[in-house]
C-alpha atoms as a PDB file:
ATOM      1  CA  UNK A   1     145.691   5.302 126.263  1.00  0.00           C
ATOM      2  CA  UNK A   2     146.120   5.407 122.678  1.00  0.00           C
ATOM      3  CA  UNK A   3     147.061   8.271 120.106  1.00  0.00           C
ATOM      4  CA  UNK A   4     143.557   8.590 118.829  1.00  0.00           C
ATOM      5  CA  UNK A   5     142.570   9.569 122.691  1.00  0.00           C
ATOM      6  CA  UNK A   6     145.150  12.098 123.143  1.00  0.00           C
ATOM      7  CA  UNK A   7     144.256  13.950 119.816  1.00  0.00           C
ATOM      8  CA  UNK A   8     140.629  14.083 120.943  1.00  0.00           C
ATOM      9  CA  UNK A   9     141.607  15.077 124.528  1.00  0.00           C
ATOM     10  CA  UNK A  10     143.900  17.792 122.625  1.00  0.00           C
ATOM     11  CA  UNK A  11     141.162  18.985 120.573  1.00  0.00           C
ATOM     12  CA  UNK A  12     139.049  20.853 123.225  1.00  0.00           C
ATOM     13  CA  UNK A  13     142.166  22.824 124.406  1.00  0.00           C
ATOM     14  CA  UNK A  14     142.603  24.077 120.761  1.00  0.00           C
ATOM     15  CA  UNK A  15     139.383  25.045 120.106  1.00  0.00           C
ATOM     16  CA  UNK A  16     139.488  26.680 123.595  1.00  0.00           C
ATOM     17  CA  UNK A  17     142.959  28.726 122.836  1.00  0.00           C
ATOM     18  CA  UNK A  18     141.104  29.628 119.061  1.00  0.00           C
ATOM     19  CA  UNK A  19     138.569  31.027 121.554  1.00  0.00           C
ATOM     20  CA  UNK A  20     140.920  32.968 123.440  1.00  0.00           C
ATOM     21  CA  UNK A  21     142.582  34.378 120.397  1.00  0.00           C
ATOM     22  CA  UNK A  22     139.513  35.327 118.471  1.00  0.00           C
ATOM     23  CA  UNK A  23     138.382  36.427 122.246  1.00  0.00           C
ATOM     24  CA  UNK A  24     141.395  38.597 122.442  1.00  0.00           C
ATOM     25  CA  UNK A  25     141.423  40.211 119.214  1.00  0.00           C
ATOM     26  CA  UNK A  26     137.722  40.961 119.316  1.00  0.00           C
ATOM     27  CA  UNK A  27     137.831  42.869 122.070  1.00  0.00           C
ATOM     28  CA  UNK A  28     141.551  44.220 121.504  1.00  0.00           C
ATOM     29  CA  UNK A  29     139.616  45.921 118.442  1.00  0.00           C
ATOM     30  CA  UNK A  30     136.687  46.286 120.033  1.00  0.00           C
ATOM     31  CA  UNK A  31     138.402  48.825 122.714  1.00  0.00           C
ATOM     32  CA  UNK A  32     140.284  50.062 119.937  1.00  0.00           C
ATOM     33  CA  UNK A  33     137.685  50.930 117.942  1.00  0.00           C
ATOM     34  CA  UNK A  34     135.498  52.235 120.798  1.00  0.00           C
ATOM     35  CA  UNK A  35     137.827  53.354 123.310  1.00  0.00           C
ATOM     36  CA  UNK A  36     141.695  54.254 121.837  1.00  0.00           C
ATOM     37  CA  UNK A  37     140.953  55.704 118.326  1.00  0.00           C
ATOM     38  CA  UNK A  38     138.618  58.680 119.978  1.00  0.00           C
ATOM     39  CA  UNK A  39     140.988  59.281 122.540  1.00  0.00           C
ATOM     40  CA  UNK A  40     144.137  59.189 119.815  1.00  0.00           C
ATOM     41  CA  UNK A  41     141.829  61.439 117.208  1.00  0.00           C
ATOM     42  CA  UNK A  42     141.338  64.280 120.450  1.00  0.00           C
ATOM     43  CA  UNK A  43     144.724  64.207 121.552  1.00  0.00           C
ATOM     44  CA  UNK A  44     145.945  64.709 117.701  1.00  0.00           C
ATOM     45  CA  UNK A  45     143.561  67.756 117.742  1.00  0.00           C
ATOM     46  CA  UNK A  46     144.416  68.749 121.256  1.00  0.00           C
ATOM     47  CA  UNK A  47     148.133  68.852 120.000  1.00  0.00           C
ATOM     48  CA  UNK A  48     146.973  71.050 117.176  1.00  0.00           C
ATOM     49  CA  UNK A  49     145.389  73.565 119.361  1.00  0.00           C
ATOM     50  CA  UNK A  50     148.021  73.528 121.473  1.00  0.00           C
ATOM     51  CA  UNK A  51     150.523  74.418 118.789  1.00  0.00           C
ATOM     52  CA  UNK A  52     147.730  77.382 117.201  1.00  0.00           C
ATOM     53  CA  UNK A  53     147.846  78.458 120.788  1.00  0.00           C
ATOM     54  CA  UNK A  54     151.482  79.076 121.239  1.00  0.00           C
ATOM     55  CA  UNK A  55     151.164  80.799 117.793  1.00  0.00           C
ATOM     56  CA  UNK A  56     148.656  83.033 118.810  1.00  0.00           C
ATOM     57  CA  UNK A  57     150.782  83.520 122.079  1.00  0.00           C
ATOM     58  CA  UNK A  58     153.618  84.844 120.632  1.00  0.00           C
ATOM     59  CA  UNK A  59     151.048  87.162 118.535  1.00  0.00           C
ATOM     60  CA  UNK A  60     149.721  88.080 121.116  1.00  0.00           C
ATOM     61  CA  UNK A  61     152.631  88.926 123.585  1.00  0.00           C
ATOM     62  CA  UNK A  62     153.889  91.076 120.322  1.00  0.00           C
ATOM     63  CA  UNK A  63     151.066  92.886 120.549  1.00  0.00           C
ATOM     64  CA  UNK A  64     151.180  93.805 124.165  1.00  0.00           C
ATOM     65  CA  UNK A  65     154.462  94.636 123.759  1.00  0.00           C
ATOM     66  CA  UNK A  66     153.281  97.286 121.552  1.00  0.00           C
ATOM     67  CA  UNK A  67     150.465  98.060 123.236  1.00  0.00           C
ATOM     68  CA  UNK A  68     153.007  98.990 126.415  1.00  0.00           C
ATOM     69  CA  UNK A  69     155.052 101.088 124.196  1.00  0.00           C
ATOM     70  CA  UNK A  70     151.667 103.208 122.962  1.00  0.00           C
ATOM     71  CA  UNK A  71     150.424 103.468 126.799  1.00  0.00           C
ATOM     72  CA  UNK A  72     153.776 104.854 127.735  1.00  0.00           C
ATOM     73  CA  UNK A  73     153.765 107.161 125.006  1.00  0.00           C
ATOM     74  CA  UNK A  74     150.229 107.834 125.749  1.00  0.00           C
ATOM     75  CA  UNK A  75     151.366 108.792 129.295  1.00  0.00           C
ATOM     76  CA  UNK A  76     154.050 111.159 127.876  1.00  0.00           C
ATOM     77  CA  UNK A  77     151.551 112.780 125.957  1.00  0.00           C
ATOM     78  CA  UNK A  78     148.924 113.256 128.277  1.00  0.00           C
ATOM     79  CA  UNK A  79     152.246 115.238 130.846  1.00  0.00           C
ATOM     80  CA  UNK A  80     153.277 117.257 128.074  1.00  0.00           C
ATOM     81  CA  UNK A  81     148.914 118.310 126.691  1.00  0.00           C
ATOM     82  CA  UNK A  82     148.550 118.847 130.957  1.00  0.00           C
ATOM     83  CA  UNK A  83     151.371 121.176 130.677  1.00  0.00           C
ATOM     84  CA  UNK A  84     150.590 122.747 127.654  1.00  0.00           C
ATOM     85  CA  UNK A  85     147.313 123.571 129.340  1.00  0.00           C
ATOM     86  CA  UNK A  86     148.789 124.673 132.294  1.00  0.00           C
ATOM     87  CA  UNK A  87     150.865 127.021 130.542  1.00  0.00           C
ATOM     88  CA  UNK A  88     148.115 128.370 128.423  1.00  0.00           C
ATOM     89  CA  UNK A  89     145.534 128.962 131.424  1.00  0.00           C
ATOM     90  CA  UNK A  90     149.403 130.836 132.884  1.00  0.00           C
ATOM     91  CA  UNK A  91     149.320 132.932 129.553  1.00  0.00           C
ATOM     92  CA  UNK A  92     145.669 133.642 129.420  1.00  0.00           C
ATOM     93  CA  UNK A  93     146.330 134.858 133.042  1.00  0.00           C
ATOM     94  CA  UNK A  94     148.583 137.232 131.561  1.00  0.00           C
ATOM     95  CA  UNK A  95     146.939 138.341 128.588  1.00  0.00           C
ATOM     96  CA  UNK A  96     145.094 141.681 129.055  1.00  0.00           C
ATOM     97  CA  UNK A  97     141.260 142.672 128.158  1.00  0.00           C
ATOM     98  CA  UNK A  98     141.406 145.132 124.924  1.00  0.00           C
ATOM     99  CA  UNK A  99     140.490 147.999 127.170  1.00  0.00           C
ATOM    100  CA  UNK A 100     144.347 147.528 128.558  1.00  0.00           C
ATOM    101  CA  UNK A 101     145.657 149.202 125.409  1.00  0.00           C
ATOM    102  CA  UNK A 102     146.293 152.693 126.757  1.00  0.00           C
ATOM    103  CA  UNK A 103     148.107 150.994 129.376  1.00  0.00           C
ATOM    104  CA  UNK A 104     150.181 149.463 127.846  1.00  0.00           C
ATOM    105  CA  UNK A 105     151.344 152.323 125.427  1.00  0.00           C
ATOM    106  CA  UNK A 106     151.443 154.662 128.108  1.00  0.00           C
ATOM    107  CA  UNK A 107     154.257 151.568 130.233  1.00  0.00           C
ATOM    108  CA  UNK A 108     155.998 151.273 126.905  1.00  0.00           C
ATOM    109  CA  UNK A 109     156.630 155.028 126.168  1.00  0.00           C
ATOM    110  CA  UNK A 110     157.151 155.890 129.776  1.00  0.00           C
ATOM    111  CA  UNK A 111     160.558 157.549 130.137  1.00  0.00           C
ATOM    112  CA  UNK A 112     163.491 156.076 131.528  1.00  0.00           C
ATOM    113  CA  UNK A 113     167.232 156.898 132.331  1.00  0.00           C
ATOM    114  CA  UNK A 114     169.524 156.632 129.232  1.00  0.00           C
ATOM    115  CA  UNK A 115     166.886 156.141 127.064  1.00  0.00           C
ATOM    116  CA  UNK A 116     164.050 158.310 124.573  1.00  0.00           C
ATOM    117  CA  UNK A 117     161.082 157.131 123.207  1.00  0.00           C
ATOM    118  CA  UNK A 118     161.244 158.926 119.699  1.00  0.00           C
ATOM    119  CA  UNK A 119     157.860 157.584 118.457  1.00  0.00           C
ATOM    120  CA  UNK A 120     154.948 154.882 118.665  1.00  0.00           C
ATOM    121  CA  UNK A 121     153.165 153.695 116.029  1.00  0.00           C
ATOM    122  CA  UNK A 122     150.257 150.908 116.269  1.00  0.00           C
ATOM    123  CA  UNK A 123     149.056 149.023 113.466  1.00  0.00           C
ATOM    124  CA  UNK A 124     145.247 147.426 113.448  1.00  0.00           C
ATOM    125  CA  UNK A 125     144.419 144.743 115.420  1.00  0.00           C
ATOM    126  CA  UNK A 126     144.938 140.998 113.939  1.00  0.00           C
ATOM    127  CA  UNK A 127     142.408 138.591 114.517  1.00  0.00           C
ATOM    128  CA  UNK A 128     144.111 135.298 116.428  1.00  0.00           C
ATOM    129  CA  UNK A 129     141.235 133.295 117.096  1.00  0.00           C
ATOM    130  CA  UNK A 130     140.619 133.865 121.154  1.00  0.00           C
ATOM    131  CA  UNK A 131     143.163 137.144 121.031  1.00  0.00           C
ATOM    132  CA  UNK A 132     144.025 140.186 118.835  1.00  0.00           C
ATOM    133  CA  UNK A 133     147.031 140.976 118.046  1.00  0.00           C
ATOM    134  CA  UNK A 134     148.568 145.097 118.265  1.00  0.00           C
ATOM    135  CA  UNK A 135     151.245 145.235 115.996  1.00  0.00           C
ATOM    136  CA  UNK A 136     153.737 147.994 117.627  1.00  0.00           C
ATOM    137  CA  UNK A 137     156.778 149.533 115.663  1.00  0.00           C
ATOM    138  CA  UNK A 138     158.727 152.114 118.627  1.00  0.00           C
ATOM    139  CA  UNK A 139     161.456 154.437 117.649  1.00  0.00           C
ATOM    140  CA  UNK A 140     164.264 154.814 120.358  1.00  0.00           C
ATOM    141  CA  UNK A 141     167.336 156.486 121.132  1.00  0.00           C
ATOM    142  CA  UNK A 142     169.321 154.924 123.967  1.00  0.00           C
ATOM    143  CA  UNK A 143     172.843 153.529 125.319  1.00  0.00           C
ATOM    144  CA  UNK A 144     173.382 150.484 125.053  1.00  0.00           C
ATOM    145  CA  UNK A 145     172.702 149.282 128.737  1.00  0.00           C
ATOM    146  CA  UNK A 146     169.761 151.486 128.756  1.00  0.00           C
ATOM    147  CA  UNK A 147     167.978 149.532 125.836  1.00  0.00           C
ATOM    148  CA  UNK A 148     168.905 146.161 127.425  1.00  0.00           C
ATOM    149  CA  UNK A 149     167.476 147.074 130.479  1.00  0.00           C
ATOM    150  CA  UNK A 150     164.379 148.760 128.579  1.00  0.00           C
ATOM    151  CA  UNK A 151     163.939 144.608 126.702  1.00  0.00           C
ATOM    152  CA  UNK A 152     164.158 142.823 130.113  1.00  0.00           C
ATOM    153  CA  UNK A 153     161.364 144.922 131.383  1.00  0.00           C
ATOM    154  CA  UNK A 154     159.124 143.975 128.680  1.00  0.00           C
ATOM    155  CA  UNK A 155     160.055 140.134 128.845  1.00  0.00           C
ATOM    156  CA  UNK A 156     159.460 140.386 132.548  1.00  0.00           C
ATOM    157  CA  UNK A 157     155.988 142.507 132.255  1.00  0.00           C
ATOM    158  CA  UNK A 158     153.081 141.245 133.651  1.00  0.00           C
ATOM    159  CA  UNK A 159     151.881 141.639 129.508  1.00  0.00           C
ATOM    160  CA  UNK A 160     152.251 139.490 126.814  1.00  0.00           C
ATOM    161  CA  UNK A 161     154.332 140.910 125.062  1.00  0.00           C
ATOM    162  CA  UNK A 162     156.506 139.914 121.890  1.00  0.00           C
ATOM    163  CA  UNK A 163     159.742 141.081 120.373  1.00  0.00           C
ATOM    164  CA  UNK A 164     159.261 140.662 116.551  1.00  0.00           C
ATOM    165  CA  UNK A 165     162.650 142.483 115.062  1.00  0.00           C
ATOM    166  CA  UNK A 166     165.017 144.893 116.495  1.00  0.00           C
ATOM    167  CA  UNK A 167     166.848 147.086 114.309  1.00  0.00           C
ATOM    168  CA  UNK A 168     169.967 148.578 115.546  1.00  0.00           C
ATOM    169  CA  UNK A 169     172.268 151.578 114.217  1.00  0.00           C
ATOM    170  CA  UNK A 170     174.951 153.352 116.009  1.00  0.00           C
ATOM    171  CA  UNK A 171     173.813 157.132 115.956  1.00  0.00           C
ATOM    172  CA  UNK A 172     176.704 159.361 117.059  1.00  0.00           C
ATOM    173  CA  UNK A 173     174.610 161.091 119.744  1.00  0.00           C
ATOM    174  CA  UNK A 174     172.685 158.873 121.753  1.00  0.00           C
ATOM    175  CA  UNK A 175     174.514 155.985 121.445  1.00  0.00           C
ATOM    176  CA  UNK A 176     172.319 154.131 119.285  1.00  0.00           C
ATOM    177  CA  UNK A 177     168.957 154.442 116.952  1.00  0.00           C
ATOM    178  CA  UNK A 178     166.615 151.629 117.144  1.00  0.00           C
ATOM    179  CA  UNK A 179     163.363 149.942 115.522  1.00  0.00           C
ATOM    180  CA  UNK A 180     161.438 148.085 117.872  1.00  0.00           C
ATOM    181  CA  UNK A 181     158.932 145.641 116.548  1.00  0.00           C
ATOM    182  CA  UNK A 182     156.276 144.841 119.029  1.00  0.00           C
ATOM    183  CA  UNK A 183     153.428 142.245 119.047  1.00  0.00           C
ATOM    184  CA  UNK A 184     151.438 142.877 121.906  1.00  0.00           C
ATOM    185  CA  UNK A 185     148.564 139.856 122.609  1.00  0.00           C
ATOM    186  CA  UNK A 186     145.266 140.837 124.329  1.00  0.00           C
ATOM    187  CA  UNK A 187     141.939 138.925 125.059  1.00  0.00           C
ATOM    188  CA  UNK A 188     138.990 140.085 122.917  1.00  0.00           C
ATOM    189  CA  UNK A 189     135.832 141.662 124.922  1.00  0.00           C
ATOM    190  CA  UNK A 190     133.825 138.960 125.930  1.00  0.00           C
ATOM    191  CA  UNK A 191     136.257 135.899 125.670  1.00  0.00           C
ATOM    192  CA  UNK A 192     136.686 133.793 128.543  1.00  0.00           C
END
């Protein structure tokens, strides 16, 4: 065997292992190109959604955050407009038709012990929307427990009844001399 025969015999391995090479790099960018790049590109953009996501999330749990805070106060609200109503459909229970006004004079100037109606004096009635308003100015002579007693029957009257201004001066006599102002509230004829 002689040196020219072994480079010849060599030769076909090297042109083989040049295959291989070229071999692998063709198809090392071959699946690169085709396979890896796509699937690098979508997890790049996957990434980036992910991160707009957690953006949004925080966003987004702000926001219901709020949004509990407004239901909450949305809850109060409704209670306190439920009792409201209740406590208007209570008042308009209480409120007496126009035709009540006699009635009502006649249960403020009805006599009682320790105390004298002096005088009543109405004023016209003020329109209120659903209700009129009867001004009311009384003039009084009583004792002092007497005209207590006299202002806890008219907060606990069936009536709505308001005390605008009381005026107070120590007569010698009776005890004291006193200006009632009144507002009584009735329902207009007709109103439900």
């Amino acid at each position: 065997m002689n040196l020219r025969d072994l480079k010849l015999q060599k030769l076909p391995l090297l042109k083989e292992g040049i295959f291989l090479i070229v071999l692998f790099v063709s198809v090392t960018f071959i699946f690169n190109f085709l396979f890896s790049a796509p699937v690098k590109r979508m997890i790049n953009g996957l990434k980036a959604d992910i991160e707009s996501l957690d953006g949004n999330r925080s966003t987004y749990l702000a926001a219901a955050a709020a949004l509990g805070k407004e239901t909450e106060r949305l809850q109060e609200l409704t209670k306190s407009y439920e009792e409201m109503e209740s406590s208007l459909l209570q008042s308009k229970e209480q409120i007496q038709p126009v035709k009540e006004v006699p009635n009502i004079l006649k249960d403020l100037s009805s006599p009682r012990p320790g105390l004298t109606i002096i005088s009543v004096h109405t004023s016209p009635f003020e329109d209120k929307g659903e209700y009129l308003r009867l001004p009311l100015v009384l003039s009084i002579r009583a004792d002092f427990r007497s005209f207590g007693a006299y202002i806890d029957s008219i907060e606990h009257s069936r009536r709505v009844i308001g005390v605008e201004n009381i005026n107070l001066v120590k007569d010698d006599k009776a005890g004291l001399s006193i200006r009632l102002e009144l507002s009584a509230y009735l329902m207009k004829e007709g109103a439900v």
